[in-house]
C-alpha atoms as a PDB file:
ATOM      1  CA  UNK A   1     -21.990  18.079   0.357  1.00  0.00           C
ATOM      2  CA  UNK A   2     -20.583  14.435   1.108  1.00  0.00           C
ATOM      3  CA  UNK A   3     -23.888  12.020   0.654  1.00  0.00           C
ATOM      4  CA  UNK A   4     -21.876   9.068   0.439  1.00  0.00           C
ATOM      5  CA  UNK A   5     -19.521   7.427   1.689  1.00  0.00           C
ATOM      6  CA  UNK A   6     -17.367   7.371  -1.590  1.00  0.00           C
ATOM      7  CA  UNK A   7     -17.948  10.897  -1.860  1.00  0.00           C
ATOM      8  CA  UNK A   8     -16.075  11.027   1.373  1.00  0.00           C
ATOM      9  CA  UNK A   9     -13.518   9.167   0.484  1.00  0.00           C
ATOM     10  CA  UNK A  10     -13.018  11.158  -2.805  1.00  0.00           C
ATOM     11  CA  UNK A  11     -13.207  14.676  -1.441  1.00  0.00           C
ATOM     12  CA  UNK A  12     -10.474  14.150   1.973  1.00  0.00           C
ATOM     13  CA  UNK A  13      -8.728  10.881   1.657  1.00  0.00           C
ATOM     14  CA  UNK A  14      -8.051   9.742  -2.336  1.00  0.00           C
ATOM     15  CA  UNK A  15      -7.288  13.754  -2.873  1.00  0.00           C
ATOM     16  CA  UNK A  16      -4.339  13.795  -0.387  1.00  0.00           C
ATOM     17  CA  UNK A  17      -2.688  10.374  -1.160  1.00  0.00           C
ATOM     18  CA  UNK A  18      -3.207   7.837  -3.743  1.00  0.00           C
ATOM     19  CA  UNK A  19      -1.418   5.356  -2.104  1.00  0.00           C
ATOM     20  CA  UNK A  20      -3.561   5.623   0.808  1.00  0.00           C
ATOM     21  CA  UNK A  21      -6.167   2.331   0.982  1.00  0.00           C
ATOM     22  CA  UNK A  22      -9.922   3.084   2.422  1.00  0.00           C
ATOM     23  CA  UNK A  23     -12.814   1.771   3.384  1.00  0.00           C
ATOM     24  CA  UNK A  24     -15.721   3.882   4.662  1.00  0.00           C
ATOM     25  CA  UNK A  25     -18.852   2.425   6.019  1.00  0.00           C
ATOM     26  CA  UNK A  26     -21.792   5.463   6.421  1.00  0.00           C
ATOM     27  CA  UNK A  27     -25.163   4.756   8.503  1.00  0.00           C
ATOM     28  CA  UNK A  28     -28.080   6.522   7.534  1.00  0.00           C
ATOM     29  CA  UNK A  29     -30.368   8.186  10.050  1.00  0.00           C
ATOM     30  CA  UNK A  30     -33.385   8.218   7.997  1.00  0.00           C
ATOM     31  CA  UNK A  31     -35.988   5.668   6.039  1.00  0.00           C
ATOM     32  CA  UNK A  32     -34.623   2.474   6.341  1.00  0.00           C
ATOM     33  CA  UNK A  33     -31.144   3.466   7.834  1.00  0.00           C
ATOM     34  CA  UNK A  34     -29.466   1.686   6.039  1.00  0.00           C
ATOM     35  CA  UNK A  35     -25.358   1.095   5.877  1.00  0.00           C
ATOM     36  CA  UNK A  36     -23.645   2.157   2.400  1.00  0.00           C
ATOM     37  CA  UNK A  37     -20.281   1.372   2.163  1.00  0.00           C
ATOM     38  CA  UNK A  38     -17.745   2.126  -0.714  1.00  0.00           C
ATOM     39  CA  UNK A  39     -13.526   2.396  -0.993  1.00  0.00           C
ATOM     40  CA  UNK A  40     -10.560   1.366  -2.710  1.00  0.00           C
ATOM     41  CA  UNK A  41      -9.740  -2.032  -1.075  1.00  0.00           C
ATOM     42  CA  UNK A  42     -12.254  -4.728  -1.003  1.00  0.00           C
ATOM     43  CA  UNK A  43     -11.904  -6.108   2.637  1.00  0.00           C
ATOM     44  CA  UNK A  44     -11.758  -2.314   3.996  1.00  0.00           C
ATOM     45  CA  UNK A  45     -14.732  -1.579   2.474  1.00  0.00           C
ATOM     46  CA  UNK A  46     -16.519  -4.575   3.559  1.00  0.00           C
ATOM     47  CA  UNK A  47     -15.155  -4.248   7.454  1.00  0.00           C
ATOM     48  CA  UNK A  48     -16.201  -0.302   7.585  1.00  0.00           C
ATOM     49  CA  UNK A  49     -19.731  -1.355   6.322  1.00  0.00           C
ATOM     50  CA  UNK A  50     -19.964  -4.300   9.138  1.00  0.00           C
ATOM     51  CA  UNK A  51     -18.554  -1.797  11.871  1.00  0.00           C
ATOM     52  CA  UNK A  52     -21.078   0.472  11.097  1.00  0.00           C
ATOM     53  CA  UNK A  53     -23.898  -2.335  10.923  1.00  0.00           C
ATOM     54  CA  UNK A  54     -22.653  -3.130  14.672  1.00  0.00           C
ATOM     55  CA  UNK A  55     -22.620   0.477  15.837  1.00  0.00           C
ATOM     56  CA  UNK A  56     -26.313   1.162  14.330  1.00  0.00           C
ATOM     57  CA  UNK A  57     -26.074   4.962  15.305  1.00  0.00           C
ATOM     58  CA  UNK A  58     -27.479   7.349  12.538  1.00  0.00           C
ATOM     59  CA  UNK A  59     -25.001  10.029  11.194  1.00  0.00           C
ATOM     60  CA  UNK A  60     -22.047   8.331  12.009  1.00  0.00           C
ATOM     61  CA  UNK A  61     -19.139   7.109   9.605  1.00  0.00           C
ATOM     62  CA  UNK A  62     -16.624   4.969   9.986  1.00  0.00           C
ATOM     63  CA  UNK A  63     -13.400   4.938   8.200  1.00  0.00           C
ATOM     64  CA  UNK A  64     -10.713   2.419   8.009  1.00  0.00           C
ATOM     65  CA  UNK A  65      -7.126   2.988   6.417  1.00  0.00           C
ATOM     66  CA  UNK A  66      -4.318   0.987   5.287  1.00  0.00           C
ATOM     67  CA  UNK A  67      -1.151   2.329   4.275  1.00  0.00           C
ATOM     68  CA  UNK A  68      -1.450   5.540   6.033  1.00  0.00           C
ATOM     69  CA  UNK A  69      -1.390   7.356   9.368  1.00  0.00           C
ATOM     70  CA  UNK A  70      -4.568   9.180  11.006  1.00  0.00           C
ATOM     71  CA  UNK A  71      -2.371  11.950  10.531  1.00  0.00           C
ATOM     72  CA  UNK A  72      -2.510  12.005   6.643  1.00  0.00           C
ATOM     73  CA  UNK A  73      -5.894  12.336   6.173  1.00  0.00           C
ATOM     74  CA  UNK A  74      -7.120  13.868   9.287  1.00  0.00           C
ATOM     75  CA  UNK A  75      -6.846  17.789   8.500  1.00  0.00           C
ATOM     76  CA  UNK A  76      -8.700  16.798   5.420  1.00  0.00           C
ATOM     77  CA  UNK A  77     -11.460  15.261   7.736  1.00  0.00           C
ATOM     78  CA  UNK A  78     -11.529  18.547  10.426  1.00  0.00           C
ATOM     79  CA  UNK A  79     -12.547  20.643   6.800  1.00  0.00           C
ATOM     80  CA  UNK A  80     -15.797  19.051   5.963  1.00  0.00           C
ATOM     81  CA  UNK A  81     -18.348  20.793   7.569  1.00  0.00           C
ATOM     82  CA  UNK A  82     -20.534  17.706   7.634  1.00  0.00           C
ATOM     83  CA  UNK A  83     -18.047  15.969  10.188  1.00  0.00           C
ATOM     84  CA  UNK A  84     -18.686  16.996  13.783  1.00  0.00           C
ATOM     85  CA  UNK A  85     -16.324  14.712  15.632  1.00  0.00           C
ATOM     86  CA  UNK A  86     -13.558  12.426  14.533  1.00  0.00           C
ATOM     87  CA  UNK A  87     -12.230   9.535  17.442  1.00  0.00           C
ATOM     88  CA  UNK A  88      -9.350   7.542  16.032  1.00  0.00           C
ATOM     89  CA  UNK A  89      -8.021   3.870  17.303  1.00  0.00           C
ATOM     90  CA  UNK A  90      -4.842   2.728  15.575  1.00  0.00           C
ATOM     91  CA  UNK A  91      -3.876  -0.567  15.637  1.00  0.00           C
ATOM     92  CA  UNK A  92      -0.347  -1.932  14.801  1.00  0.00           C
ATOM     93  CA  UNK A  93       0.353  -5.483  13.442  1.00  0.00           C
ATOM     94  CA  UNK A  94       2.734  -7.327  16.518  1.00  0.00           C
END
């Protein structure tokens, strides 16, 4: 079961690539609901957790790569059962 957000990124995105640099921000739908946020790159990890502060929706995680494609880590995504839905945006430096 993927509690965390750096259980997330341990389990689908570190496994596949260890080049691959993540940020995950998670918002919880319960108590406080409160953002956690965890990853290998510092300013990743601290934009995911903001994102997710300005969504506010419970159950929702957002994850933000560097150094990889949707593509890489995406399958991984689709296999645990705790993710519903995945919507992608992909932005390219001009």
């Amino acid at each position: 079961m993927c509690s965390t957000p750096n259980d997330m990124g341990n389990i689908s995105i570190v496994s596949g690539d260890t080049g691959i640099k993540f940020g995950c921000g998670f918002c919880e739908a319960s108590g406080p609901c409160l953002v956690r946020h965890a990853g290998n790159d510092e300013v990743l990890e601290k934009m995911a957790g903001e994102y997710g502060y300005s969504i506010s929706a419970g159950h929702s995680l957002v994850i933000l790569l560097k150094d990889a494609f949707p593509i890489n880590v995406l399958t991984r995504l689709k296999e645990v059962p705790e993710i519903v839905t995945v919507y992608h945006k992909m932005y390219r430096k001009a």
